[in-house]
Protein backbone atom coordinates (compact mmCIF):
# COMPACT_ATOMS: atom_id res chain seq x y z
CA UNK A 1 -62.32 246.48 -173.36
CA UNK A 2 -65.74 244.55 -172.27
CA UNK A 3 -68.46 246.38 -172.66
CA UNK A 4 -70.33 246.27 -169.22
CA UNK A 5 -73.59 245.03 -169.94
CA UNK A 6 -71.42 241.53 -171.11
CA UNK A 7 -69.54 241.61 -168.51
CA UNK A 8 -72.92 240.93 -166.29
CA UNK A 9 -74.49 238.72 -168.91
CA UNK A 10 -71.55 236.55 -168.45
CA UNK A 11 -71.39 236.67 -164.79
CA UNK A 12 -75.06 235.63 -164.29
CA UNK A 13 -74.62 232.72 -166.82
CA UNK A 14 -71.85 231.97 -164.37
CA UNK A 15 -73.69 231.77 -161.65
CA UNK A 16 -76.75 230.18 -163.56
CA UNK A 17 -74.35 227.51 -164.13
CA UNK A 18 -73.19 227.17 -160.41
CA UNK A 19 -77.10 226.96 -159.37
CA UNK A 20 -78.06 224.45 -161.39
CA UNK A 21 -75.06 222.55 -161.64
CA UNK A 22 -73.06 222.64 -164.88
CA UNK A 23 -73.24 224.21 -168.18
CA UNK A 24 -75.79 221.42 -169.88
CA UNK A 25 -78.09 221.99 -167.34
CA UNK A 26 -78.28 225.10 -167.68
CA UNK A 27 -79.18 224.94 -171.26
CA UNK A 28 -82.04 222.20 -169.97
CA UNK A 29 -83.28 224.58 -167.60
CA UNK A 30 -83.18 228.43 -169.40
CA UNK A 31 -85.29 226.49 -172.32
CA UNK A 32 -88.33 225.25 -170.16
CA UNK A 33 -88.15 228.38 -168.60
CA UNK A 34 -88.35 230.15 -171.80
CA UNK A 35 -91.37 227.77 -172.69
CA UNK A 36 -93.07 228.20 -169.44
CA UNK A 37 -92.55 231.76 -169.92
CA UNK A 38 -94.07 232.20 -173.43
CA UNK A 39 -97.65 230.66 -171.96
CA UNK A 40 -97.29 233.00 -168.95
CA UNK A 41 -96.24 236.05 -170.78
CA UNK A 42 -99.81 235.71 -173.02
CA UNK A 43 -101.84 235.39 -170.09
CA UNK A 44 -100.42 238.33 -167.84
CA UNK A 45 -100.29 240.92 -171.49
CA UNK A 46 -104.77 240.37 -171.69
CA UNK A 47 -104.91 241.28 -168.19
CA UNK A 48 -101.95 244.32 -168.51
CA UNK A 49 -104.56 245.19 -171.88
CA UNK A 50 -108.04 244.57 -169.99
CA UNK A 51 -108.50 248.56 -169.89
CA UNK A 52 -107.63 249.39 -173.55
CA UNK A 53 -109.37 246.28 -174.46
CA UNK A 54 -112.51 246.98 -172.85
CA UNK A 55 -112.39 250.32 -174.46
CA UNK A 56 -111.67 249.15 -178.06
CA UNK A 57 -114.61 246.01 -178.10
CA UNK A 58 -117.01 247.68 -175.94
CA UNK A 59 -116.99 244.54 -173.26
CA UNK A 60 -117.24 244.51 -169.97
CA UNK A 61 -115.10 242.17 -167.16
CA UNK A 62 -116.56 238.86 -168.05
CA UNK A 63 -115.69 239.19 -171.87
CA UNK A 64 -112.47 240.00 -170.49
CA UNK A 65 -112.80 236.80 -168.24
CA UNK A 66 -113.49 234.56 -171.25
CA UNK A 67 -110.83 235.60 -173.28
CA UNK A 68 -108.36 234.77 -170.52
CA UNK A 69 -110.08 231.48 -170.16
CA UNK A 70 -110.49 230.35 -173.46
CA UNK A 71 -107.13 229.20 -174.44
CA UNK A 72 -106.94 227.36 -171.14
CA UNK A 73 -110.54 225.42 -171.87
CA UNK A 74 -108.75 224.39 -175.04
CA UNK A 75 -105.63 223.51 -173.77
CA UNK A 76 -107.84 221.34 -171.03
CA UNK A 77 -109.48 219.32 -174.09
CA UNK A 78 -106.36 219.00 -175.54
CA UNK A 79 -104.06 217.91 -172.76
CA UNK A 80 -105.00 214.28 -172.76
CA UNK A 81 -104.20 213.55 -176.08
CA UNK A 82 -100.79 215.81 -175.63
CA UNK A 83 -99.76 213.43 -173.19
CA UNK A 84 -100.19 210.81 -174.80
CA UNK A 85 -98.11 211.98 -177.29
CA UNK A 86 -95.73 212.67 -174.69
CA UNK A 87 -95.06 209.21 -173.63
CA UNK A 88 -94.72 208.07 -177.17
CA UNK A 89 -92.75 210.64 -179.37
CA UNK A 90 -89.95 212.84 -179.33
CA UNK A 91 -90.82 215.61 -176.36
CA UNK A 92 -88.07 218.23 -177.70
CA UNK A 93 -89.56 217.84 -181.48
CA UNK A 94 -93.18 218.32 -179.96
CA UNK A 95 -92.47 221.39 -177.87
CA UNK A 96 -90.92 223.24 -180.89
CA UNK A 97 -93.69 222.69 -183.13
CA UNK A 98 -95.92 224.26 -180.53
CA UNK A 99 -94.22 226.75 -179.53
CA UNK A 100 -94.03 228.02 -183.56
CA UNK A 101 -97.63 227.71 -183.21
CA UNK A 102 -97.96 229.62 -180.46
CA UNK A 103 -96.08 232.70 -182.18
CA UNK A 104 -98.35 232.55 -185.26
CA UNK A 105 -101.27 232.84 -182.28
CA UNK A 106 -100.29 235.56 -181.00
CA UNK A 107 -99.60 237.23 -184.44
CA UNK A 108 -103.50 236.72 -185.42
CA UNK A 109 -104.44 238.16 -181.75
CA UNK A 110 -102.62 241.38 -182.76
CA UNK A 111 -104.28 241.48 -186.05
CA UNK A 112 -108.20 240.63 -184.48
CA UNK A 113 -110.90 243.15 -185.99
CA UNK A 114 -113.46 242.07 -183.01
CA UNK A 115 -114.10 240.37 -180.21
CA UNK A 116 -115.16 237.29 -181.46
CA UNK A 117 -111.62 237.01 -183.96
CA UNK A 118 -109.93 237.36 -180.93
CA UNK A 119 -111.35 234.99 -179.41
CA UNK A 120 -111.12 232.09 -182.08
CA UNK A 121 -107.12 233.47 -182.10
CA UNK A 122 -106.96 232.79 -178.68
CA UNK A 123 -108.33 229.28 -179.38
CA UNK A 124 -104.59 227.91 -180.68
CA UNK A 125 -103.02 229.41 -177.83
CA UNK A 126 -104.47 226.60 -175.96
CA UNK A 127 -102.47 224.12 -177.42
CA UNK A 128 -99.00 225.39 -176.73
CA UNK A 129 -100.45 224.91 -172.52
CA UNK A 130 -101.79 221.17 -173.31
CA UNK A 131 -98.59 220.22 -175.28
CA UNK A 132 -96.03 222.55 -172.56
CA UNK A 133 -97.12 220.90 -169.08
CA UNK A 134 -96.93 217.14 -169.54
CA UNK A 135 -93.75 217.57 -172.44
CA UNK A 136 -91.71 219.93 -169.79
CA UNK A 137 -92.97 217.37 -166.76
CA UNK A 138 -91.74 214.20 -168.83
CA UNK A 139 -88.51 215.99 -169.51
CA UNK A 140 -87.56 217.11 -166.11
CA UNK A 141 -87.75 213.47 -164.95
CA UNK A 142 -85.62 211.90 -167.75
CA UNK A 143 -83.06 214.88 -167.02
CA UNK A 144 -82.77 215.01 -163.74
CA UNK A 145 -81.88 213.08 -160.98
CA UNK A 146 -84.72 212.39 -158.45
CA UNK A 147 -82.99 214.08 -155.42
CA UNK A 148 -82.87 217.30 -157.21
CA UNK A 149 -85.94 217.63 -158.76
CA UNK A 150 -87.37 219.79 -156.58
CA UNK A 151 -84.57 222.22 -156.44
CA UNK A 152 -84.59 222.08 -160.31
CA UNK A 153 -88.36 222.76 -160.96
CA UNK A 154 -87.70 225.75 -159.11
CA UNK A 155 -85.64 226.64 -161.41
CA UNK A 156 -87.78 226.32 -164.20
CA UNK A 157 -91.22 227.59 -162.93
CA UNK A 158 -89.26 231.17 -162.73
CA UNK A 159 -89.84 231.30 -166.02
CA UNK A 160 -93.40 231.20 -165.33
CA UNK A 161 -93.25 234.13 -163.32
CA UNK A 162 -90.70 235.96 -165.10
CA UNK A 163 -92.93 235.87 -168.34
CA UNK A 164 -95.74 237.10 -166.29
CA UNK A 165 -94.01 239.98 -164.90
CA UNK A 166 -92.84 240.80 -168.30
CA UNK A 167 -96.24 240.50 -169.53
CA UNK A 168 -97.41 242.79 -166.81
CA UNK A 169 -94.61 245.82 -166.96
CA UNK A 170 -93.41 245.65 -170.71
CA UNK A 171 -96.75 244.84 -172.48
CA UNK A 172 -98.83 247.16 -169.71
CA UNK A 173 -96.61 249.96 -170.61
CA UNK A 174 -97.11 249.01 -174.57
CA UNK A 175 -100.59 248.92 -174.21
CA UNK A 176 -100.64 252.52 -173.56
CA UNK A 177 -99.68 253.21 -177.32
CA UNK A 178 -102.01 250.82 -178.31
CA UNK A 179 -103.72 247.17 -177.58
CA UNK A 180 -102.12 245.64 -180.45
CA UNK A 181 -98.72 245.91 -179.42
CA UNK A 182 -98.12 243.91 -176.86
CA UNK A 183 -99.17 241.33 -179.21
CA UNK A 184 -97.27 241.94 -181.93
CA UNK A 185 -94.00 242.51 -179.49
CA UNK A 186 -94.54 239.15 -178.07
CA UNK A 187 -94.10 237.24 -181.45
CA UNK A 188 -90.76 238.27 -181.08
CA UNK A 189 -89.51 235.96 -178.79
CA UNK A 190 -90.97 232.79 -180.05
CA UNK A 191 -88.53 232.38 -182.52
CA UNK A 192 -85.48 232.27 -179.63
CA UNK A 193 -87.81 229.97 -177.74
CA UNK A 194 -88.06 227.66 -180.84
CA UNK A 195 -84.07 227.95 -181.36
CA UNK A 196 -83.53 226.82 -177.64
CA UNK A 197 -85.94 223.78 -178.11
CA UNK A 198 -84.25 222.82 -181.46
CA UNK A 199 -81.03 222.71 -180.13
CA UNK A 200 -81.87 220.49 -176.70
CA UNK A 201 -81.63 216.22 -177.78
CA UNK A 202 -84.38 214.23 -176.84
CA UNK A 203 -83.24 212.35 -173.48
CA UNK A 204 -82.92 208.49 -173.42
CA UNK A 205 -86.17 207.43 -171.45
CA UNK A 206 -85.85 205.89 -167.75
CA UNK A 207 -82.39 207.68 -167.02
CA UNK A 208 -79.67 206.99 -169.32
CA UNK A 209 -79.68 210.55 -169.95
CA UNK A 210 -80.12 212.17 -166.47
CA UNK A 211 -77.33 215.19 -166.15
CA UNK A 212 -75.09 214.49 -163.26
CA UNK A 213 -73.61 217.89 -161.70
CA UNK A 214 -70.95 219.44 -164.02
CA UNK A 215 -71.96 217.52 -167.02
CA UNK A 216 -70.52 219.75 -169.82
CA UNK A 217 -73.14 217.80 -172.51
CA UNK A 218 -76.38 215.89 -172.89
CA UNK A 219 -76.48 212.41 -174.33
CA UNK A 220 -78.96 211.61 -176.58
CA UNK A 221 -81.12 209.14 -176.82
CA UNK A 222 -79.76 208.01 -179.99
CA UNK A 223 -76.50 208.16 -178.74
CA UNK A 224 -77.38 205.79 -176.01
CA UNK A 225 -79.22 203.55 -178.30
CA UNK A 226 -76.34 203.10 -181.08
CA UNK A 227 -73.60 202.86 -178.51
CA UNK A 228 -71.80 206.10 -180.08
CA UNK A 229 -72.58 207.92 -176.31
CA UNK A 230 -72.14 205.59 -172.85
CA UNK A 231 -75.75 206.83 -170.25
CA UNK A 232 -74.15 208.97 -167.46
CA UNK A 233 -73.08 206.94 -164.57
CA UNK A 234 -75.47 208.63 -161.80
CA UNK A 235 -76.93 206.77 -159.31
CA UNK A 236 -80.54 206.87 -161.50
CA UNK A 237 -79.11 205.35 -164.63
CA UNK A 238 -76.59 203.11 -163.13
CA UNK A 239 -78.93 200.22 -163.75
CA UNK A 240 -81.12 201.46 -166.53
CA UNK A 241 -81.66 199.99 -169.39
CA UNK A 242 -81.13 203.03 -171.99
CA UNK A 243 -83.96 204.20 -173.27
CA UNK A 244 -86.32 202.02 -171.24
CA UNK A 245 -89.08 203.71 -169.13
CA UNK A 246 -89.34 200.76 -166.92
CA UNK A 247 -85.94 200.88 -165.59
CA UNK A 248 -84.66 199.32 -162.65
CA UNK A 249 -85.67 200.58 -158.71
CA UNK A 250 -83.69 203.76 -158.04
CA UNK A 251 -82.74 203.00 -154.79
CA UNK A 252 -80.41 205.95 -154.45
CA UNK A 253 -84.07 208.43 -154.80
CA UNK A 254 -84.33 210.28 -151.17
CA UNK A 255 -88.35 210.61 -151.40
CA UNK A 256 -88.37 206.40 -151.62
CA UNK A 257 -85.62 206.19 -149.13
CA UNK A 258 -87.64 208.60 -146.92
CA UNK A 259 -90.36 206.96 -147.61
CA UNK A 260 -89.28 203.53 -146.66
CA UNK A 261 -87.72 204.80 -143.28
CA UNK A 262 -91.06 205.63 -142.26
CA UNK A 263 -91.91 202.17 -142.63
CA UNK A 264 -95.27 202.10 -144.65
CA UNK A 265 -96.97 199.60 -147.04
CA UNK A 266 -98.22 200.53 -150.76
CA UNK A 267 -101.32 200.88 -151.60
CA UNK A 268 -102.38 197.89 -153.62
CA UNK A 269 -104.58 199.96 -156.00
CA UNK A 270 -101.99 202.24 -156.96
CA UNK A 271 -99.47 199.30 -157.83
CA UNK A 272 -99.18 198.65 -161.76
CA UNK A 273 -97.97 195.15 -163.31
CA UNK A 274 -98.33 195.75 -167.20
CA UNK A 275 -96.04 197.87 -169.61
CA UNK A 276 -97.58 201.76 -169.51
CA UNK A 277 -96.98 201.74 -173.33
CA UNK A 278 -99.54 198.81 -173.55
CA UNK A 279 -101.93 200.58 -171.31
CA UNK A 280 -105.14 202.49 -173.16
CA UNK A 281 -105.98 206.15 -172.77
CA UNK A 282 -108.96 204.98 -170.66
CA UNK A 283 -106.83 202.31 -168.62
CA UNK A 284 -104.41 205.52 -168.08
CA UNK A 285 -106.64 207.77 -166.67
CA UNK A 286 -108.24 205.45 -164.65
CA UNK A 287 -103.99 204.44 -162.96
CA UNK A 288 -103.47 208.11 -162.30
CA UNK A 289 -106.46 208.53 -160.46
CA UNK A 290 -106.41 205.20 -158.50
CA UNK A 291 -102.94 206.80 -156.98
CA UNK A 292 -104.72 208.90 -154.24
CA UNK A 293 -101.70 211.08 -153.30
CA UNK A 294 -102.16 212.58 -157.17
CA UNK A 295 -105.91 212.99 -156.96
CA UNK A 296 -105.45 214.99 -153.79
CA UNK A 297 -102.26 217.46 -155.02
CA UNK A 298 -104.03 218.09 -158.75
CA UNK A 299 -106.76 218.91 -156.25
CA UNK A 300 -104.17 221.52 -154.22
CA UNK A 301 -102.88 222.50 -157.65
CA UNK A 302 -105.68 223.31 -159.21
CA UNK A 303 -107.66 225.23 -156.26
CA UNK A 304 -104.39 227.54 -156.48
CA UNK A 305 -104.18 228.15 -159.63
CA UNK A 306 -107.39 229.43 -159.74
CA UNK A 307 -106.89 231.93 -157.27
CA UNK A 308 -103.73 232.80 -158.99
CA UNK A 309 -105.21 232.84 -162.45
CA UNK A 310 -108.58 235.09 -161.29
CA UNK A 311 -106.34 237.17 -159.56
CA UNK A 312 -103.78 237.56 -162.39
CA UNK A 313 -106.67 238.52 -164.54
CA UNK A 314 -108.08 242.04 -163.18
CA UNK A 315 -104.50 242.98 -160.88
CA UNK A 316 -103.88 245.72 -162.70
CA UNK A 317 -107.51 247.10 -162.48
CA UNK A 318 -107.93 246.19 -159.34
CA UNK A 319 -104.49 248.07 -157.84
CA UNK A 320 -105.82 251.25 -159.85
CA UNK A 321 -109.22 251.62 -158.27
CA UNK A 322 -108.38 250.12 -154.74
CA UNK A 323 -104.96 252.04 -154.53
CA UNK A 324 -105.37 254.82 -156.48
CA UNK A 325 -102.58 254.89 -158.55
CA UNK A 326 -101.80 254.90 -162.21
CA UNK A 327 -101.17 251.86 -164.43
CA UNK A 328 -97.87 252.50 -164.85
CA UNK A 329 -97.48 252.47 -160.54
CA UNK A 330 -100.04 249.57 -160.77
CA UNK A 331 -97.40 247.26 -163.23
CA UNK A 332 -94.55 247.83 -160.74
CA UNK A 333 -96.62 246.67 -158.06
CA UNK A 334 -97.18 243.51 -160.16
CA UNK A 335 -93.65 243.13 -160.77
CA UNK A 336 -93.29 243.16 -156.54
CA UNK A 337 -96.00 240.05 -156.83
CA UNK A 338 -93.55 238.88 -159.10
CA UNK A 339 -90.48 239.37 -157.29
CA UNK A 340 -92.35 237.97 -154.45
CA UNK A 341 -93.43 234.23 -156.35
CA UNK A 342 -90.09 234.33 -157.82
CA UNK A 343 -88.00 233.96 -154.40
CA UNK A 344 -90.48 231.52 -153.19
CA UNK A 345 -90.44 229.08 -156.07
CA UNK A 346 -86.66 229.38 -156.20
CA UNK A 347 -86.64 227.97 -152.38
CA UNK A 348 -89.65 225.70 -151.83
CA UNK A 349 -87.90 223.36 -153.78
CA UNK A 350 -85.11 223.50 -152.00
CA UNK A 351 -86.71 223.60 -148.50
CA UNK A 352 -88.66 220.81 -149.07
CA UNK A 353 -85.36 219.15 -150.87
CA UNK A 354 -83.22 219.34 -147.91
CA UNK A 355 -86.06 218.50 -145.29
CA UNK A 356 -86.37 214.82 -147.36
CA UNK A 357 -82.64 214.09 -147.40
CA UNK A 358 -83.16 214.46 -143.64
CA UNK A 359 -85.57 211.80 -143.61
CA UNK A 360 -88.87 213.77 -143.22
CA UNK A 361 -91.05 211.49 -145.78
CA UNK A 362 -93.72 213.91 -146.60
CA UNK A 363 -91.45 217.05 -147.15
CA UNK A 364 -92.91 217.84 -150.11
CA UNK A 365 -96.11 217.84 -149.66
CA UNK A 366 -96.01 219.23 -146.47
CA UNK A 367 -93.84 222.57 -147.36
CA UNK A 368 -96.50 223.27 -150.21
CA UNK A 369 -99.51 222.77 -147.73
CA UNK A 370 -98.11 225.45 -144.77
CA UNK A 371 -96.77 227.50 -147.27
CA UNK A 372 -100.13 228.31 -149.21
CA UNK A 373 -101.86 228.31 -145.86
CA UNK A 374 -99.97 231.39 -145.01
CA UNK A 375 -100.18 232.94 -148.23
CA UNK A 376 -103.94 233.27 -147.81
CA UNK A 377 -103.82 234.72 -144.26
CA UNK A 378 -101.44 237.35 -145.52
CA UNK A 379 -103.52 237.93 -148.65
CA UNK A 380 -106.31 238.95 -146.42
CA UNK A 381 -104.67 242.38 -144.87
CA UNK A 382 -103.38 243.31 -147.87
CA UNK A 383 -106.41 243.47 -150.02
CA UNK A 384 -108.11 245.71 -146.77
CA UNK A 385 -105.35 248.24 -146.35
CA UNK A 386 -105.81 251.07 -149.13
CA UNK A 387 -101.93 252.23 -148.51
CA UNK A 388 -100.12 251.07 -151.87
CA UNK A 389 -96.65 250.52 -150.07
CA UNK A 390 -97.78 248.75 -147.19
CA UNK A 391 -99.68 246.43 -149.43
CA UNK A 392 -96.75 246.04 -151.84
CA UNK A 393 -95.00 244.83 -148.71
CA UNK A 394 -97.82 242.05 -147.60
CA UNK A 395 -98.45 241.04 -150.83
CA UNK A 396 -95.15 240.53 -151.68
CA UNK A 397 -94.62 238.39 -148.99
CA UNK A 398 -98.08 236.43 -149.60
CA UNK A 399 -96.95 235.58 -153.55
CA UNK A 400 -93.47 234.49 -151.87
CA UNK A 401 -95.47 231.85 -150.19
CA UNK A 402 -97.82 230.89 -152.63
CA UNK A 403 -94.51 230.82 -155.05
CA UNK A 404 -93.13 227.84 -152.58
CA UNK A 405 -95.64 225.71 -152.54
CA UNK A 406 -95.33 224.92 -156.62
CA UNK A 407 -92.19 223.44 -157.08
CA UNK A 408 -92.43 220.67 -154.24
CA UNK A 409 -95.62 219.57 -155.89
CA UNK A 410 -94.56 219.35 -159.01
CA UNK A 411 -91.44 216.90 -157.69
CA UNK A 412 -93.97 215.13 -155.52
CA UNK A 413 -96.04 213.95 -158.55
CA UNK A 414 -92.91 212.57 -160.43
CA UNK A 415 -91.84 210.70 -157.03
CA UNK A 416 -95.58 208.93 -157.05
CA UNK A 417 -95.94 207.70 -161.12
CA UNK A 418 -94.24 205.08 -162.79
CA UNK A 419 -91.91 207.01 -165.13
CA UNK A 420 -93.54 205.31 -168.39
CA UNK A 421 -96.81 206.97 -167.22
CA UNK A 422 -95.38 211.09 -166.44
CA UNK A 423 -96.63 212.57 -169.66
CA UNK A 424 -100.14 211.19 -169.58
CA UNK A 425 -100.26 211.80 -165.64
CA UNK A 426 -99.29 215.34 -166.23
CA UNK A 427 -101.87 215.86 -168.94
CA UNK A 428 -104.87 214.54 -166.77
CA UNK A 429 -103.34 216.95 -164.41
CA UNK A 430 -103.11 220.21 -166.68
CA UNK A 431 -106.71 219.19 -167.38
CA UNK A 432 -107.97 220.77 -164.16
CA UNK A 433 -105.17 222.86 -163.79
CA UNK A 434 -106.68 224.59 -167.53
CA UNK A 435 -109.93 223.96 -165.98
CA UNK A 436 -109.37 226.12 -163.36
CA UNK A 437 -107.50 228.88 -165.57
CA UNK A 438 -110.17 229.20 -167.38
CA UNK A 439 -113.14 229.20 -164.97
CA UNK A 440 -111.32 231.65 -162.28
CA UNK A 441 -110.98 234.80 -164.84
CA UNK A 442 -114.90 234.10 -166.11
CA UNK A 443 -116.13 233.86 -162.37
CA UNK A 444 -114.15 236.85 -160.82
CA UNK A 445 -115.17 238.70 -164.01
CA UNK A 446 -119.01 237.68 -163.37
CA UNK A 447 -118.81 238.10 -159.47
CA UNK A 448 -116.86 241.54 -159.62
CA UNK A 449 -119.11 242.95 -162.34
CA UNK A 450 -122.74 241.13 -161.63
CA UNK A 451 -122.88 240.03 -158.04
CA UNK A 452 -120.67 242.75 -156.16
CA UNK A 453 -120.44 245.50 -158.59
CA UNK A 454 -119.42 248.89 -158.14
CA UNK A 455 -115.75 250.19 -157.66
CA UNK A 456 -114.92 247.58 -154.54
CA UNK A 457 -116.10 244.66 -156.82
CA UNK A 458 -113.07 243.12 -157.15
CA UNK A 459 -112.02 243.18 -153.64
CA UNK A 460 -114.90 241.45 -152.15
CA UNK A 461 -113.99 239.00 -155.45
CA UNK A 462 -110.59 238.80 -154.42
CA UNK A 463 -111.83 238.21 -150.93
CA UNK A 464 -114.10 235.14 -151.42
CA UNK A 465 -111.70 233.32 -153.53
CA UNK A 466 -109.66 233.56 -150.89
CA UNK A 467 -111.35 230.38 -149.67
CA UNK A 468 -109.16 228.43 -152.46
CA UNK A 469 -105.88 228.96 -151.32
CA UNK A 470 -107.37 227.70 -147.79
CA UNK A 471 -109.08 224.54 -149.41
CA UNK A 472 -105.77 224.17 -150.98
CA UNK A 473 -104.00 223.82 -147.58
CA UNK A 474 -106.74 221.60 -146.03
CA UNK A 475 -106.47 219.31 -148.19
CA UNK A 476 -102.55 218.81 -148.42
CA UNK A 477 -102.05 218.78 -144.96
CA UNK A 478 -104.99 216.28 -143.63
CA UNK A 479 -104.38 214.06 -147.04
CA UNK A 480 -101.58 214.41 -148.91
CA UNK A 481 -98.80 214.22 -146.20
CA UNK A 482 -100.62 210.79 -145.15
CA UNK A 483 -100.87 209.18 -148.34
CA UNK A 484 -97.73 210.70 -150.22
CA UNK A 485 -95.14 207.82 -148.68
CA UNK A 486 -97.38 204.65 -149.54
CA UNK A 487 -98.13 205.87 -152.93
CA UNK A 488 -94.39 206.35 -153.55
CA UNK A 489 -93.61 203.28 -152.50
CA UNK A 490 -96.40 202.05 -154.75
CA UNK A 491 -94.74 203.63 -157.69
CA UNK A 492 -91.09 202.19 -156.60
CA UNK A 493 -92.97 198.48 -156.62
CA UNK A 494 -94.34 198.83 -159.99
CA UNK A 495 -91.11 200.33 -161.52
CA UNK A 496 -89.80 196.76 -160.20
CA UNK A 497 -92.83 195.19 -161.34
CA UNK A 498 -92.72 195.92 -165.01
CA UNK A 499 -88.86 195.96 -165.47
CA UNK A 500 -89.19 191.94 -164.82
């Protein structure tokens, strides 16, 4: 007889399967979940912990600010570098190591005597975000085919909000036995994290290995290289040269096809004509910021993670005070937000997916802008009303938004770099992202505690940062959905350039 919880288990990685298309990618896609999740997870458990942890150190809101933003200031130093290792060694190997790392963080964090040990604890959990972003970004392209990208990252950032509402419910309801154990509970899943990295094989570079719907297994790059494993016959790989980053034009991709239906020219400063593996760290950084379309969506990116991040920060405090309700009431409405992101990064993707195979060019630039637009108009009633249900119902529907604009964004920034060029383009992009993390907790801390004080501090916080999300939009809308064609035909023309 099956024992009914299996019964389910099986069913959903069923249906998993059906989603995503086939039983390899599934396996691609529950691991960068799981990955995105760990970084997520660590975040959301300070914030579920700011009460007990202001208690047990004596600090205030802005200690609690810094140590949310430490391990992102790290991970910004360190992203650079990370993606430069990206583009040069094996991605699954690199993403194991870290995520080990990561589990003996979080370990030391539950063991810290004082602030400042958990602090310098925190430190290494930077590196797991600097090595994560441009690693999972690199991989995602070398996976996938370019049509469903955006469907796919939606997909994977769940994880990101899946560890964040676990971080939120399980470790704010641990926290009540004590601060320490949220840390010590999240060490736990590390070592499934690192099992689900080590068994993934490190995709051929440029296509070869990109999983075609149904595939039952992944090709190595190895495989392709020795001739023991043929590269999928998709329509990204057809013409690849296994394990090449500067593979043939894809001309098969719908953003280029889009793209080329609208009839634009590339911009001649975002073209590239030598080999990305020849290019410099300095040369690199200088590419991915000559390619205007990125400047201006790291720029969206980064302006919503912040609110995001300052916001994740002090939710639980702030729900308690402004709504009157307990923590454990103040989690669940968390887990709403959650709930909330969750839908909306599952089908911004896939909006902005299906608008492109239509032929609109800019889809996915332009379902991210109007979709954090009217996240921040609906953010603004529900930080005013004082009812707890009625603002569980507006701000569920504001993080359902804000969840839709990520995944198209993410695609968008593959569709607009050469391929040889995704980890280091990602890591100058997790650079402000991290900058961001880090600054938003340390200036809603400051402005709650300092500037506005008293027990509506954080909503008149909350309220000012609002202008982010709305800078966000501005700028995606009046820039990005102008510029996002021409710089992917740019990227199409140098893909050509340096295959020849």
């Amino acid at each position: 007889m099956a024992v009914p919880g299996t019964a389910l288990a099986r069913h959903g990685v069923r249906r998993l399967e059906h989603l995503v298309g086939g039983r390899a990618r599934r396996q691609v896609v529950v691991a960068f979940a799981c990955v995105l999740a760990l970084d997520s997870a660590d975040k959301a458990t300070v914030g579920a912990n700011a009460t007990q942890l202001q208690s047990a150190f004596g600090i205030g809101k802005a200690q609690i600010g810094l140590l949310l933003a430490v391990g992102s200031a790290i991970g910004a130093l360190a992203t650079i570098p990370a993606g430069m290792l990206v583009d040069r060694v094996r991605r699954t190997r690199l993403i194991a190591i870290a995520v080990l790392w990561w589990g003996v963080a979080m370990l030391l964090s539950g063991f810290a005597t004082g602030l400042l040990f958990l602090l310098l604890a925190r430190v290494a959990l930077g590196l797991v975000t600097a090595v994560s972003g441009p690693a999972v970004a690199s991989l995602v392209g070398d996976y996938f085919p370019e049509h469903d990208r955006g469907r796919i990252y939606g997909y994977v950032l769940a994880g990101e909000l899946i560890g964040a509402g676990f971080g939120f419910v399980v470790s704010g309801q641990l926290a009540a036995l004590s601060w320490r154990a949220p840390f010590f509970f999240l060490v736990v899943p590390t070592l499934l994290v690192f099992w689900l990295i080590r068994r993934l094989p490190e995709p051929a570079r440029g296509g070869a290995s990109r999983l075609p719907g149904g595939a039952d297994e992944i090709r190595s790059a190895d495989d392709i290289e020795s001739g023991r494993a043929d590269p999928f016959p998709t329509e990204s790989a057809g013409k690849a040269n296994a394990g090449n980053a500067n593979a043939g034009s894809q001309e098969s991709d719908l953003a280029r096809k889009a793209a080329r239906r609208a009839n634009v020219a590339p911009r001649p400063e975002a073209l590239l004509d030598r080999d990305p593996a020849q290019l410099s760290l300095w040369e690199a950084v200088r590419y991915v910021l000559r390619v205007r379309t990125n400047v201006v969506l790291i720029t969206a990116s980064a302006l919503g993670y912040f609110f995001f991040s300052g916001v994740r920060g002090f939710a639980i405090e702030f729900s308690e005070k402004h709504y009157r309700i307990g923590q454990g009431a103040a989690s669940s409405l968390t887990l709403l937000l959650g709930i909330g992101a969750l839908l909306g990064v599952l089908s911004g993707g896939r909006l902005a997916d299906r608008l492109l195979a239509r032929g609109r060019a800019a889809a996915r630039v332009e379902v991210p802008g109007v979709s954090v637009l009217l996240a921040g108009l609906i953010f603004v009633p529900a930080l005013l009303v004082t009812n707890a249900w009625l603002a569980a119902g507006l701000l569920m529907v504001a993080a359902l938004f804000l969840g839709m604009s990520t995944p198209p964004l993410d695609a968008a920034r593959l569709d607009i770099i050469h391929p040889g060029m995704w980890g280091r383009a990602e890591g100058v992009r997790t650079v402000l992202r991290n900058g961001a993390d880090a600054s938003a907790p340390v200036l809603f801390g400051v402005l709650a505690q300092t500037v506005f004080g008293g027990d509506s501090g954080l909503q008149y916080t909350f309220l000012v940062m609002l202008l982010a999300l709305f800078a966000s939009a501005v700028i995606t809308l009046s820039y990005g959905r102008r510029e996002y064609p021409r710089d992917v035909i740019a990227a199409a023309r140098s893909l050509e350039r340096t295959a020849e």
